[in-house]
PDB file of N, CA and C in Angstrom:
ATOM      1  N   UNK A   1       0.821  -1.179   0.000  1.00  0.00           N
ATOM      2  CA  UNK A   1       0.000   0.000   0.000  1.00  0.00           C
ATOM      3  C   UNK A   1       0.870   1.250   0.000  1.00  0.00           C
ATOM      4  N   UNK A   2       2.021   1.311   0.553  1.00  0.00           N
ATOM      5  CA  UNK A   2       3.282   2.808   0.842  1.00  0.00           C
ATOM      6  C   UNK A   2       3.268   2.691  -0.701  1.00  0.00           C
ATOM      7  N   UNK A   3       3.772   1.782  -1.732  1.00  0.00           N
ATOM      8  CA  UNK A   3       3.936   2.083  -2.764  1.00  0.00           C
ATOM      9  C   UNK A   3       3.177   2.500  -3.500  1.00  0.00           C
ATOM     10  N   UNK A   4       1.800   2.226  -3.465  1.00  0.00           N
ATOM     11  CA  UNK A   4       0.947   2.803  -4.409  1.00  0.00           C
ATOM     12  C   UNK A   4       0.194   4.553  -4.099  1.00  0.00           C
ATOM     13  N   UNK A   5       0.984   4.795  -3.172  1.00  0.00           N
ATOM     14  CA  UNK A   5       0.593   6.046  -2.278  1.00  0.00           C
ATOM     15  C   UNK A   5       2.155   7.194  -2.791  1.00  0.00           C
ATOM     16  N   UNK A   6       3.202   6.523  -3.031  1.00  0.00           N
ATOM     17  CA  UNK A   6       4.332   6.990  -3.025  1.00  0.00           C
ATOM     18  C   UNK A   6       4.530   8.136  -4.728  1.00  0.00           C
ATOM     19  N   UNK A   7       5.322   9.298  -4.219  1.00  0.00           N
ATOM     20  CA  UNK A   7       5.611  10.111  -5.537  1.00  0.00           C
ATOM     21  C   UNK A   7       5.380   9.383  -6.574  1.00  0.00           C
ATOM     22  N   UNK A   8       6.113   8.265  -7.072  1.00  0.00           N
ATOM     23  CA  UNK A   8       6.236   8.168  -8.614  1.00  0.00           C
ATOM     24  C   UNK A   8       5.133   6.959  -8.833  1.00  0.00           C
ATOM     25  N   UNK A   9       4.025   6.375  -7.634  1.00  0.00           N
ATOM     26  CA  UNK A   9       2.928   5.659  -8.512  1.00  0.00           C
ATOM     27  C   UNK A   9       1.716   6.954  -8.594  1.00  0.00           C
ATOM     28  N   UNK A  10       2.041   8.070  -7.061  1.00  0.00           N
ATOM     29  CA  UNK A  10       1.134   8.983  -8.084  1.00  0.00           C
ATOM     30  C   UNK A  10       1.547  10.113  -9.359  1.00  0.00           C
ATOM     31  N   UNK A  11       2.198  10.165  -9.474  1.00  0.00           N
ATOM     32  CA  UNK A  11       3.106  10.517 -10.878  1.00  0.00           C
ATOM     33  C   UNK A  11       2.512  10.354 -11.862  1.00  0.00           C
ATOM     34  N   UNK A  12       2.726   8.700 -12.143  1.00  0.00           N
ATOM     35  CA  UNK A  12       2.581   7.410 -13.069  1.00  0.00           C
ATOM     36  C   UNK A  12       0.694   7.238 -13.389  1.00  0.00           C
ATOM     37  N   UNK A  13       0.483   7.153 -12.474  1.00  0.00           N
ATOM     38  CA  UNK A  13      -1.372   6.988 -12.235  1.00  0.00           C
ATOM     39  C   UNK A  13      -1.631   8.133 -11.852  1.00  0.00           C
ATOM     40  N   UNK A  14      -1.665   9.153 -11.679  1.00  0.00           N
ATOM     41  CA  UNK A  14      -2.916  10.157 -11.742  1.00  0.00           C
ATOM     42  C   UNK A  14      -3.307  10.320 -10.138  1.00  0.00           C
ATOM     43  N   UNK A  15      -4.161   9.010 -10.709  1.00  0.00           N
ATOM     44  CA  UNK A  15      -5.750   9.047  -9.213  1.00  0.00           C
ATOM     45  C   UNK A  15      -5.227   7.522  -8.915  1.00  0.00           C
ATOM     46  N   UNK A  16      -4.493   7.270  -7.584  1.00  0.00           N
ATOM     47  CA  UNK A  16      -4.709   5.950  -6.948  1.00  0.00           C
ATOM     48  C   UNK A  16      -5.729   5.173  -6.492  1.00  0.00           C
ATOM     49  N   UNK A  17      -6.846   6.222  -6.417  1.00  0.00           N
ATOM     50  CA  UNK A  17      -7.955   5.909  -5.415  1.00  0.00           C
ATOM     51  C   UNK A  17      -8.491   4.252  -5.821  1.00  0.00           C
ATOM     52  N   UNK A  18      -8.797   3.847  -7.125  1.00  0.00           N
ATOM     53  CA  UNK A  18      -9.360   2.436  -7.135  1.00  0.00           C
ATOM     54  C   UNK A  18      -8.355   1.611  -6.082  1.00  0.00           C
ATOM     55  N   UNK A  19      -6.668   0.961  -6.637  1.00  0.00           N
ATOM     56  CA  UNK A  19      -6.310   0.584  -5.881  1.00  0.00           C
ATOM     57  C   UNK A  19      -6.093   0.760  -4.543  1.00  0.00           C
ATOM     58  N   UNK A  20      -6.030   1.652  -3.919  1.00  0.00           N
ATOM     59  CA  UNK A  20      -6.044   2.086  -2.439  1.00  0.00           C
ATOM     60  C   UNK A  20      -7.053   1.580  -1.863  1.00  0.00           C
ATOM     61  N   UNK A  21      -7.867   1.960  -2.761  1.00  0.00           N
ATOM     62  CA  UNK A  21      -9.179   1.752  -2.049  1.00  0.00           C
ATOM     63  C   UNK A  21      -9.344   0.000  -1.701  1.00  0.00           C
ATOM     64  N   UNK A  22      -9.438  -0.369  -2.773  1.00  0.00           N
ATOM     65  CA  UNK A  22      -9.458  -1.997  -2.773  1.00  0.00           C
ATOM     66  C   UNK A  22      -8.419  -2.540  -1.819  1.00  0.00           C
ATOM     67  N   UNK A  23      -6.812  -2.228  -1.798  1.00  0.00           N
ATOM     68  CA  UNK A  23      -6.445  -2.619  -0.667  1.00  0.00           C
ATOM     69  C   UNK A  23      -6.532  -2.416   0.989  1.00  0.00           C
ATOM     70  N   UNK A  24      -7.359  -1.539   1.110  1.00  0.00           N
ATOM     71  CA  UNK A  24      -8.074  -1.028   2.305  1.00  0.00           C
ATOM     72  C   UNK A  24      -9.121  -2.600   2.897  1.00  0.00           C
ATOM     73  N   UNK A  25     -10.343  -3.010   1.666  1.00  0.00           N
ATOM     74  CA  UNK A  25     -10.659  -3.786   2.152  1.00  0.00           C
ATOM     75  C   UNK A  25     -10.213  -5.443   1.771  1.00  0.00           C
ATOM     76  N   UNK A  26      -9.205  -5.299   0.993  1.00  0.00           N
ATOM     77  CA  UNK A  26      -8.630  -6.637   0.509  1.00  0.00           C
ATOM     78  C   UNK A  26      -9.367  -7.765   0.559  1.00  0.00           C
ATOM     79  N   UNK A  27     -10.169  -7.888  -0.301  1.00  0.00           N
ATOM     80  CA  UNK A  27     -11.114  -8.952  -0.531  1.00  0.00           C
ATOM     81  C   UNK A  27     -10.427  -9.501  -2.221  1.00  0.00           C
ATOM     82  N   UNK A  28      -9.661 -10.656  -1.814  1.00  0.00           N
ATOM     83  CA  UNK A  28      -8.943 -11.352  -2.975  1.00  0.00           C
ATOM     84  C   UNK A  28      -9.860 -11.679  -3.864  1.00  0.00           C
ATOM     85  N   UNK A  29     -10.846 -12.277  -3.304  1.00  0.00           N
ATOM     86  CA  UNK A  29     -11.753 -12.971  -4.472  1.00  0.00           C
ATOM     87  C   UNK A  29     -12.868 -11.551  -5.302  1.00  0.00           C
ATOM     88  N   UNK A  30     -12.622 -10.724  -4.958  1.00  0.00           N
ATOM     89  CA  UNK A  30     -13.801  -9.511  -5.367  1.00  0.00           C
ATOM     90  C   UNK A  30     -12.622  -7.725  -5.536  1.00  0.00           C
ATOM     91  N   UNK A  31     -12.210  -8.146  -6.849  1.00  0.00           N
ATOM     92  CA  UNK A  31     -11.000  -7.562  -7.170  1.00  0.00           C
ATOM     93  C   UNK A  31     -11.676  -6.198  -8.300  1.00  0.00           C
ATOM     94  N   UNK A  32     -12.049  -5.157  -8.109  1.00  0.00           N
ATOM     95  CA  UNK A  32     -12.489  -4.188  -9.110  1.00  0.00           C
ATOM     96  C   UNK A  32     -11.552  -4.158 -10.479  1.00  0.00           C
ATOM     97  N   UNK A  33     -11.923  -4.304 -11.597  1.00  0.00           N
ATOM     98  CA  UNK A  33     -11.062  -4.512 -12.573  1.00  0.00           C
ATOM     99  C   UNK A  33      -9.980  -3.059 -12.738  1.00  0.00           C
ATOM    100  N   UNK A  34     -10.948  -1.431 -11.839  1.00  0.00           N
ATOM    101  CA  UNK A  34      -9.784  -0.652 -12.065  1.00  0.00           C
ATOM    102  C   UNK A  34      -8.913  -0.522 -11.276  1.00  0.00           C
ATOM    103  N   UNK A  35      -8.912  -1.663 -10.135  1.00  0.00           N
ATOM    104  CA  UNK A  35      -7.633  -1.908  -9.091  1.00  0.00           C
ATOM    105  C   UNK A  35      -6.924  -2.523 -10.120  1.00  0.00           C
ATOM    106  N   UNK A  36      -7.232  -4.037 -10.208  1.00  0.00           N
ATOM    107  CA  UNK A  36      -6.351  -4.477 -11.615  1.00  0.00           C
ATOM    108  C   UNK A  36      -5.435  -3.810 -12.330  1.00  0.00           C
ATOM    109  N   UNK A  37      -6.012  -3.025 -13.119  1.00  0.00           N
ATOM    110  CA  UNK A  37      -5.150  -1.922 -14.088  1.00  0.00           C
ATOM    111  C   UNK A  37      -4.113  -1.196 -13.013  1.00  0.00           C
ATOM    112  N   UNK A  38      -4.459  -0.636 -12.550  1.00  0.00           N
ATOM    113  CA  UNK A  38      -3.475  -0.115 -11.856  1.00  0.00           C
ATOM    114  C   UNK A  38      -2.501  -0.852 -10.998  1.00  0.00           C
ATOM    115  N   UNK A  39      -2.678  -2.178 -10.356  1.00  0.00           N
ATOM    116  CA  UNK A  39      -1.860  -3.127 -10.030  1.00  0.00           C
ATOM    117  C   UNK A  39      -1.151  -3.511 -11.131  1.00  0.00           C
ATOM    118  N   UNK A  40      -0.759  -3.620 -12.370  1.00  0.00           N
ATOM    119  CA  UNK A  40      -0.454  -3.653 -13.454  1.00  0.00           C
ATOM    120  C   UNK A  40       0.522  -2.272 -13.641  1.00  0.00           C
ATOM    121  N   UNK A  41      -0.106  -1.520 -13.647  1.00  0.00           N
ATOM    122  CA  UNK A  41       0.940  -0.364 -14.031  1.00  0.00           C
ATOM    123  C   UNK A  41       1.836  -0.033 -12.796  1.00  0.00           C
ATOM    124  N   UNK A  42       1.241  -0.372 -12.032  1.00  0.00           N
ATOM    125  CA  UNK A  42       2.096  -0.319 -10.305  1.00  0.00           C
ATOM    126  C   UNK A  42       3.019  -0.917 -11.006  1.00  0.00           C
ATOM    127  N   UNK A  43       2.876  -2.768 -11.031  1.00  0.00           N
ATOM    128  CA  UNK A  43       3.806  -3.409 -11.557  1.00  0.00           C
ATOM    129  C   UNK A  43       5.048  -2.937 -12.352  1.00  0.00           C
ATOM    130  N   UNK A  44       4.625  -2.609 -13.326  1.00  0.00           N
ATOM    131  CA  UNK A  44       5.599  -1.756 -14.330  1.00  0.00           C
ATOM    132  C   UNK A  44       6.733  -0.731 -13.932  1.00  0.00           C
ATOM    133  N   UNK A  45       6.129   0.213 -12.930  1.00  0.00           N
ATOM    134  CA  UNK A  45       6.794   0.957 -12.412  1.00  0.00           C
ATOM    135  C   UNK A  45       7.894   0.730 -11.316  1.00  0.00           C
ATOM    136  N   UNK A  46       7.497  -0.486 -10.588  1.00  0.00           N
ATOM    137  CA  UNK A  46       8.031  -0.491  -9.283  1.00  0.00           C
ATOM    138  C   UNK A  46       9.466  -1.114  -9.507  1.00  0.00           C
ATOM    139  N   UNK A  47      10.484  -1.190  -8.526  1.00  0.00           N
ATOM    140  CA  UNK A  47      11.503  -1.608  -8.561  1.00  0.00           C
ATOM    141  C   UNK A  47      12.052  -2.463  -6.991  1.00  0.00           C
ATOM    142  N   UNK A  48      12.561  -3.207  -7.066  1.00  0.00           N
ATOM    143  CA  UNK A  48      13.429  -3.961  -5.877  1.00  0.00           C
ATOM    144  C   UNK A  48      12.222  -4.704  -5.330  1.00  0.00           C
ATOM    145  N   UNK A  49      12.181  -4.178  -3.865  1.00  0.00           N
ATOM    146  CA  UNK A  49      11.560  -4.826  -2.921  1.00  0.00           C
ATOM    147  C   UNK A  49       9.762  -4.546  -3.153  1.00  0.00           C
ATOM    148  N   UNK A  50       9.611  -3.263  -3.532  1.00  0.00           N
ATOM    149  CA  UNK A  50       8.554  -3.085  -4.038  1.00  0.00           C
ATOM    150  C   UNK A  50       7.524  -3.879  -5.110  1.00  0.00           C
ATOM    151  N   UNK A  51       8.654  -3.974  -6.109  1.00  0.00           N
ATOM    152  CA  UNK A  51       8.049  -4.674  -7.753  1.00  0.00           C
ATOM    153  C   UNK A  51       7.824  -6.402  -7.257  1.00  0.00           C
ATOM    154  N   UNK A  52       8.832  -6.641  -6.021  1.00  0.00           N
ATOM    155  CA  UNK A  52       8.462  -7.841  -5.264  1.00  0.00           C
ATOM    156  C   UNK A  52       7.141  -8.601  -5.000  1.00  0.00           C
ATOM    157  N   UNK A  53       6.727  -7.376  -3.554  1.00  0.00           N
ATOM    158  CA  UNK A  53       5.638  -7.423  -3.063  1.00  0.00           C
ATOM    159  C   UNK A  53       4.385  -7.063  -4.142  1.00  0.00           C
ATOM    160  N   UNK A  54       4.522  -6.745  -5.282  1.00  0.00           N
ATOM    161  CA  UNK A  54       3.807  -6.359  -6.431  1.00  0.00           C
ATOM    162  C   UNK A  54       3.026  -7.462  -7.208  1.00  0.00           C
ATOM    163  N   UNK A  55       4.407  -8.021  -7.418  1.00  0.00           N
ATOM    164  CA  UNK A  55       4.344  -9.273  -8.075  1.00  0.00           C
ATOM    165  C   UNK A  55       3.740 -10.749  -7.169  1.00  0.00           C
ATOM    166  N   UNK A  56       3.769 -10.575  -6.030  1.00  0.00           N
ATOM    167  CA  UNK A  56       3.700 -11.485  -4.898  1.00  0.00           C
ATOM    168  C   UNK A  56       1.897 -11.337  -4.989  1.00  0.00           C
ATOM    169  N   UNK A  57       1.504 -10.367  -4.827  1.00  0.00           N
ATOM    170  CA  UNK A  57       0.170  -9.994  -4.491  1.00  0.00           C
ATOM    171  C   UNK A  57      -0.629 -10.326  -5.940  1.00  0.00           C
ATOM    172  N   UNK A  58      -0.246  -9.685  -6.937  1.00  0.00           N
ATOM    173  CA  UNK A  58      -0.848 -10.654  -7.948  1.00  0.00           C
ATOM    174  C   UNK A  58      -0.932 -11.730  -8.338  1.00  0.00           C
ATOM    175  N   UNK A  59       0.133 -12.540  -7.895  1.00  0.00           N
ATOM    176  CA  UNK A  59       0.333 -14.012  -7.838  1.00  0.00           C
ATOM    177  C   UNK A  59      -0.515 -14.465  -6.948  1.00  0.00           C
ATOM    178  N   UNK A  60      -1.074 -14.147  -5.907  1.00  0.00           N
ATOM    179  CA  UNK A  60      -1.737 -14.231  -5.153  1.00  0.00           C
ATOM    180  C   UNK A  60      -3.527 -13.837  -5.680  1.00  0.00           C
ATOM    181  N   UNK A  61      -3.497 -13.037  -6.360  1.00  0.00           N
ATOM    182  CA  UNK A  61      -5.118 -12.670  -7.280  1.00  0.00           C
ATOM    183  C   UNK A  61      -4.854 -13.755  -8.619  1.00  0.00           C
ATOM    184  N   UNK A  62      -4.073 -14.324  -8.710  1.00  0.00           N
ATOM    185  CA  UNK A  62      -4.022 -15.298 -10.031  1.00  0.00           C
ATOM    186  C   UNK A  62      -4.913 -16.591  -9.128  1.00  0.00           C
ATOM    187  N   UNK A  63      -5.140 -16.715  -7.747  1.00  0.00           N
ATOM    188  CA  UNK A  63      -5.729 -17.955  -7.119  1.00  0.00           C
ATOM    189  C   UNK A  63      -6.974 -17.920  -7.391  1.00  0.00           C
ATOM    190  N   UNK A  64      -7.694 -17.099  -8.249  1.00  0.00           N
ATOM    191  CA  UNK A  64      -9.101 -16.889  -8.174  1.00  0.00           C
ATOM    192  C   UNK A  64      -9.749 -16.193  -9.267  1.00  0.00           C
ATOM    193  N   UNK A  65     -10.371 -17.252 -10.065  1.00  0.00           N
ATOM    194  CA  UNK A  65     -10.457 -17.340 -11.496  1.00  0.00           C
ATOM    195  C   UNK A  65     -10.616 -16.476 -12.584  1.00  0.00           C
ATOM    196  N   UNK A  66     -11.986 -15.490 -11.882  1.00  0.00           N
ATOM    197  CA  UNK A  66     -12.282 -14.074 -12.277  1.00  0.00           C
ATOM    198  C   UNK A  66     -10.555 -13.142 -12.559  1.00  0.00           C
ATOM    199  N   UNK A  67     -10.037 -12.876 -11.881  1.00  0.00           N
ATOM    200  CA  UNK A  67      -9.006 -12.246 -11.672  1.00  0.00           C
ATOM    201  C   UNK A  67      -8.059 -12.889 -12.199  1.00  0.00           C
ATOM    202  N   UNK A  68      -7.882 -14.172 -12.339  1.00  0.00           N
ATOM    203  CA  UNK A  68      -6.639 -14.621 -13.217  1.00  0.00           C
ATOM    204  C   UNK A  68      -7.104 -14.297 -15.107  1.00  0.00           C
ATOM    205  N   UNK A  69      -8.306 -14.687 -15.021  1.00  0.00           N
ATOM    206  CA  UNK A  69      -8.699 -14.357 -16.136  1.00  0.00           C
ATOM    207  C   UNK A  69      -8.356 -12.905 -16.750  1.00  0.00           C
ATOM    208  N   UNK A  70      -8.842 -12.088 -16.113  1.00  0.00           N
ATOM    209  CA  UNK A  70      -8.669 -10.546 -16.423  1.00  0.00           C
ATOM    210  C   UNK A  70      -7.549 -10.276 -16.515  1.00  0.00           C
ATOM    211  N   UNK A  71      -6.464 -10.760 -15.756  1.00  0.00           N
ATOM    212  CA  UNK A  71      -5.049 -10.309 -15.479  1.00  0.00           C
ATOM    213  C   UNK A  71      -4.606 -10.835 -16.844  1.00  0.00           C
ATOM    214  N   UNK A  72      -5.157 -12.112 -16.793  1.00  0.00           N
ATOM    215  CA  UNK A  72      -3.701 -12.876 -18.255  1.00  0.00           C
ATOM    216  C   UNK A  72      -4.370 -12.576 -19.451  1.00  0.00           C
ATOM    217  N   UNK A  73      -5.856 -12.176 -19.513  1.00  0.00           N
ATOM    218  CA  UNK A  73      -6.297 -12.166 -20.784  1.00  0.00           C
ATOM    219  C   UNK A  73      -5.965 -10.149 -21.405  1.00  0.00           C
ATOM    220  N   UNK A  74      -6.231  -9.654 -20.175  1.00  0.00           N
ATOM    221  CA  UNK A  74      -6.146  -7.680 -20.469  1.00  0.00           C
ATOM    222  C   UNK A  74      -4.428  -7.389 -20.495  1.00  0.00           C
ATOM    223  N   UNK A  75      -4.367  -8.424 -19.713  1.00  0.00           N
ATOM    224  CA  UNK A  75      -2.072  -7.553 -19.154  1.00  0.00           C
ATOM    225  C   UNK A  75      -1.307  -8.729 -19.316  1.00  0.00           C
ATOM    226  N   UNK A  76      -1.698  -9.476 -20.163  1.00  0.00           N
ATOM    227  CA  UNK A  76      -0.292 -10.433 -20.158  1.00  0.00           C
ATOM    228  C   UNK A  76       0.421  -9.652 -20.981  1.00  0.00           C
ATOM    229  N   UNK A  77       0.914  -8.806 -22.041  1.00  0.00           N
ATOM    230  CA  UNK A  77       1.879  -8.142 -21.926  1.00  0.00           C
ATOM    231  C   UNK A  77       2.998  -7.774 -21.099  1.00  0.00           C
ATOM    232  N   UNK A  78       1.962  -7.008 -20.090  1.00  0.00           N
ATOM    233  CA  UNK A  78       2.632  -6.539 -18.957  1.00  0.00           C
ATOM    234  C   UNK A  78       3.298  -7.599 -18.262  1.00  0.00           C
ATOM    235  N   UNK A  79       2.439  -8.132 -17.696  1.00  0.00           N
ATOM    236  CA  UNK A  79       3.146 -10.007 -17.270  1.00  0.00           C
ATOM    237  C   UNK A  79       4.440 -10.402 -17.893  1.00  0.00           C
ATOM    238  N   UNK A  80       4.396 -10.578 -19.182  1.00  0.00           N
ATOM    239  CA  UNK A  80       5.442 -10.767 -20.050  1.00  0.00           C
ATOM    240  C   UNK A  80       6.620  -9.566 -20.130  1.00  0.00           C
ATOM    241  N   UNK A  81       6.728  -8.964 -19.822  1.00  0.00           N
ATOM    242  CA  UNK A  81       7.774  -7.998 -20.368  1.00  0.00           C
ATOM    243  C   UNK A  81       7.987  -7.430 -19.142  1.00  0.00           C
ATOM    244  N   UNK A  82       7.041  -6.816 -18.029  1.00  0.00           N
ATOM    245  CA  UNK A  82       7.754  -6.075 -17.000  1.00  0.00           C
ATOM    246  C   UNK A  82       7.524  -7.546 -15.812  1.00  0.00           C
ATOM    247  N   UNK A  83       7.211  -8.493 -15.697  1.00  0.00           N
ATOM    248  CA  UNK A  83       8.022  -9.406 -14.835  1.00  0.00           C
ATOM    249  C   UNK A  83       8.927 -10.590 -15.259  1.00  0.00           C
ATOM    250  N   UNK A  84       8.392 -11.211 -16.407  1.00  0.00           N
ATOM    251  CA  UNK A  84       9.338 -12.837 -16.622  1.00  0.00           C
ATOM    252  C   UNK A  84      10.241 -12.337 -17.860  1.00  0.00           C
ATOM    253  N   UNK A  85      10.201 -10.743 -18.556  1.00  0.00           N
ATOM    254  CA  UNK A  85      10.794 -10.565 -18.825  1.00  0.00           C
ATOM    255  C   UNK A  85      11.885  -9.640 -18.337  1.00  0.00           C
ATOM    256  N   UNK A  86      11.929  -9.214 -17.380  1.00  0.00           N
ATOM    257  CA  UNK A  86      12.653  -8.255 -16.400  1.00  0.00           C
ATOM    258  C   UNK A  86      13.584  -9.398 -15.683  1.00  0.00           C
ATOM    259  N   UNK A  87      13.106 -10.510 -15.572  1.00  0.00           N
ATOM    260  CA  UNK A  87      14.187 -11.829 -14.788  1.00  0.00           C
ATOM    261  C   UNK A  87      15.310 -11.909 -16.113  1.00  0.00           C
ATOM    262  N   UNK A  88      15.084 -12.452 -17.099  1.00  0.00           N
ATOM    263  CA  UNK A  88      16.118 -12.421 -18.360  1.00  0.00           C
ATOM    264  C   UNK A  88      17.139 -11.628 -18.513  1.00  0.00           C
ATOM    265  N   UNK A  89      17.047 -10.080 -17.405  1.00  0.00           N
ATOM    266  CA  UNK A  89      17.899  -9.294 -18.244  1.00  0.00           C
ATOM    267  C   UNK A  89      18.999  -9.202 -16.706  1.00  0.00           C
ATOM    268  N   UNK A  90      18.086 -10.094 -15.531  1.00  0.00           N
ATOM    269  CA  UNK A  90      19.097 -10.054 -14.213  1.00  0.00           C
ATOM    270  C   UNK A  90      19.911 -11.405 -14.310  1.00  0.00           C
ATOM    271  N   UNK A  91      21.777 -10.775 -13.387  1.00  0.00           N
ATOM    272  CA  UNK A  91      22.428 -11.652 -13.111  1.00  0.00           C
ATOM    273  C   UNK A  91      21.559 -12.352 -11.634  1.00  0.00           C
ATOM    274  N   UNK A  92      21.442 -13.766 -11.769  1.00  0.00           N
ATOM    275  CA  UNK A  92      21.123 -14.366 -10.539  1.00  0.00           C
ATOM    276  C   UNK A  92      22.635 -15.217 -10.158  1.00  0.00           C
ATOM    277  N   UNK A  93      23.500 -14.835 -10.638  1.00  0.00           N
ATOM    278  CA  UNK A  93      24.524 -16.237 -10.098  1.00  0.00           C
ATOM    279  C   UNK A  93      25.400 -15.461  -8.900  1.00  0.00           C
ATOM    280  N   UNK A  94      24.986 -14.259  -8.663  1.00  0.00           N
ATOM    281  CA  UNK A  94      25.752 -13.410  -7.124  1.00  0.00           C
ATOM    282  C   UNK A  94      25.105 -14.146  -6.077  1.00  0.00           C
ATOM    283  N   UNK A  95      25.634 -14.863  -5.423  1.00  0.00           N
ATOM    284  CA  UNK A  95      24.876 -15.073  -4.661  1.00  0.00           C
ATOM    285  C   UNK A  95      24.643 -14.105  -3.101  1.00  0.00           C
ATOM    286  N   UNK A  96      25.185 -12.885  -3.287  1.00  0.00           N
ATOM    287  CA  UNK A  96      25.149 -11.733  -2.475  1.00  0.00           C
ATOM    288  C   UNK A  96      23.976 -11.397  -3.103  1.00  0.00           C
ATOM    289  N   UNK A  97      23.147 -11.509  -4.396  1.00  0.00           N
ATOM    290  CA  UNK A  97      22.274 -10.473  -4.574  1.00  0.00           C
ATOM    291  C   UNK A  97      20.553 -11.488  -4.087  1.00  0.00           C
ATOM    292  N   UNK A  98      20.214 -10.978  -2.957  1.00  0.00           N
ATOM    293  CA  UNK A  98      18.973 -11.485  -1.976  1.00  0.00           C
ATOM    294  C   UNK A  98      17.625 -10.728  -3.195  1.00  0.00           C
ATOM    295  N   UNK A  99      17.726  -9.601  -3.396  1.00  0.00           N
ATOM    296  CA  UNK A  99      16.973  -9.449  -4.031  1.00  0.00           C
ATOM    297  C   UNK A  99      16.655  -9.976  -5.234  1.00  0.00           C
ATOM    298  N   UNK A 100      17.435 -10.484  -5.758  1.00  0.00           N
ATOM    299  CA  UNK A 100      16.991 -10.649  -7.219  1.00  0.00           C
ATOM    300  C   UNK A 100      16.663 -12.013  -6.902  1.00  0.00           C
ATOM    301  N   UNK A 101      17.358 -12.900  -5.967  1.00  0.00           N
ATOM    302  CA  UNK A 101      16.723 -14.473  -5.612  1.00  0.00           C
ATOM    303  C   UNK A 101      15.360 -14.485  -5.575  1.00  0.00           C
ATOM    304  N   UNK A 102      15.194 -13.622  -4.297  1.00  0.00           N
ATOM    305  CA  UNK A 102      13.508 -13.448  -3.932  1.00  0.00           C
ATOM    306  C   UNK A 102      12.705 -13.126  -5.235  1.00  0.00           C
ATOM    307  N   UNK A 103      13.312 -12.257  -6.025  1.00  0.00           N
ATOM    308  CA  UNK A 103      12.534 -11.923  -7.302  1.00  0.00           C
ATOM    309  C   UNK A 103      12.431 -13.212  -7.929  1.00  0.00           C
ATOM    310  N   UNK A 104      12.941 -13.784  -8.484  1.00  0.00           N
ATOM    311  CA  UNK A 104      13.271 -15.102  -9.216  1.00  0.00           C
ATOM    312  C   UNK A 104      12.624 -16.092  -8.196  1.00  0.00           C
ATOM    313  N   UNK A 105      12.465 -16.510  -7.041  1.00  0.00           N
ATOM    314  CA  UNK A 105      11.472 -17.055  -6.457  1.00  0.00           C
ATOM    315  C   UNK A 105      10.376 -16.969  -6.520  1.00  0.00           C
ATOM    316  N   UNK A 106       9.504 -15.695  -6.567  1.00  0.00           N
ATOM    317  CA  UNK A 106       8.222 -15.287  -6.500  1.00  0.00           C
ATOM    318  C   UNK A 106       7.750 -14.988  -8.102  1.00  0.00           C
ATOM    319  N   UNK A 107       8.607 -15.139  -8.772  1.00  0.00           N
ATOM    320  CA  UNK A 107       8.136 -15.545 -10.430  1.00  0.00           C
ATOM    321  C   UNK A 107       7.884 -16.768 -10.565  1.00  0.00           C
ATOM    322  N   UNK A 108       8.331 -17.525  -9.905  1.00  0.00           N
ATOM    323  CA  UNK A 108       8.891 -18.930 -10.330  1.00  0.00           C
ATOM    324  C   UNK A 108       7.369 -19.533  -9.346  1.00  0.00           C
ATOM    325  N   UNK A 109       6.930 -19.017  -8.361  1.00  0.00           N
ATOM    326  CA  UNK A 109       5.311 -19.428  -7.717  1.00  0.00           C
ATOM    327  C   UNK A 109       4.694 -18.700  -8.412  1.00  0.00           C
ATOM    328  N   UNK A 110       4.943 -17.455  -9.099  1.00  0.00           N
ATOM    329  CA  UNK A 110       3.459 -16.896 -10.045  1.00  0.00           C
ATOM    330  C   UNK A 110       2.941 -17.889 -11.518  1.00  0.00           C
ATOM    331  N   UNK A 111       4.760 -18.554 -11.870  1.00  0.00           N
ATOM    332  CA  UNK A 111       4.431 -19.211 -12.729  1.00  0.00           C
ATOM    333  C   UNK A 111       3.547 -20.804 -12.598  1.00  0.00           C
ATOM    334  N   UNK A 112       3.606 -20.957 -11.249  1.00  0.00           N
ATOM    335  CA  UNK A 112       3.181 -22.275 -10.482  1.00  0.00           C
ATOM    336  C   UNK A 112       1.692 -21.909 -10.708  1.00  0.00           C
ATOM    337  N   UNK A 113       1.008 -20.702 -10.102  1.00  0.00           N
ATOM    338  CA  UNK A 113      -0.063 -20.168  -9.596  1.00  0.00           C
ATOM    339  C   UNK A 113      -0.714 -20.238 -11.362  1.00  0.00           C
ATOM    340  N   UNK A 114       0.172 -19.903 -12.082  1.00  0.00           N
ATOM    341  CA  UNK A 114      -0.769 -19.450 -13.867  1.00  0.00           C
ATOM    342  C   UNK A 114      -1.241 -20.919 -14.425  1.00  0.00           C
ATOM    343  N   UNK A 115       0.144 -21.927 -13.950  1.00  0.00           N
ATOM    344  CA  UNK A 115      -0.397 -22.741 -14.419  1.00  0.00           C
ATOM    345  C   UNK A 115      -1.644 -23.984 -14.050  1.00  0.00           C
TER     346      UNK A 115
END
């Protein structure tokens, strides 16, 4: 929620209010499609620990059919290019770098969750 409140997602989006709002009452299974969108462009924008918990939480709305639907059928683009394609362009063999593991972990259950 700090992130979608923060300078550059209101920058990026305008008006946060759908998503905010929806994560206020976090009801996974009853997801407003203009939270969606903007969980999506959140996505896009975010970086590190953020684009994490981003990605974690939609992986988490992929458990519930309505919402997996909408997500992979409106933003698999986005899916494709700002997460499983954003892993392609990181070194994972540091094994000093925690972040990018965790990243590469929590792709690797979104991809569990799609399929």
């Amino acid at each position: 929620m700090n992130f979608s409140k923060s300078p550059e997602a209101v920058k990026e989006l305008k008006d946060t209010t759908p998503i905010v709002t929806w994560l206020e009452t976090f009801k996974l299974e009853k997801v407003p499609s203009e939270a969606l969108d903007q969980l999506m462009e959140l996505v896009e924008i975010a970086e590190d620990k953020s684009k994490i918990a981003l990605i974690d939480l939609t992986r988490l709305l992929l458990c519930h059919e309505p919402n997996a639907a909408y997500l992979l059928n409106k933003h698999w683009q986005t899916v494709e290019v700002a997460i499983f394609g954003y892993i392609q362009c990181m070194d994972i063999k540091d094994p000093e770098a925690k972040v990018m593991h965790n990243y590469h972990l929590i792709c690797l259950k979104m991809l569990g969750n799609i399929y």
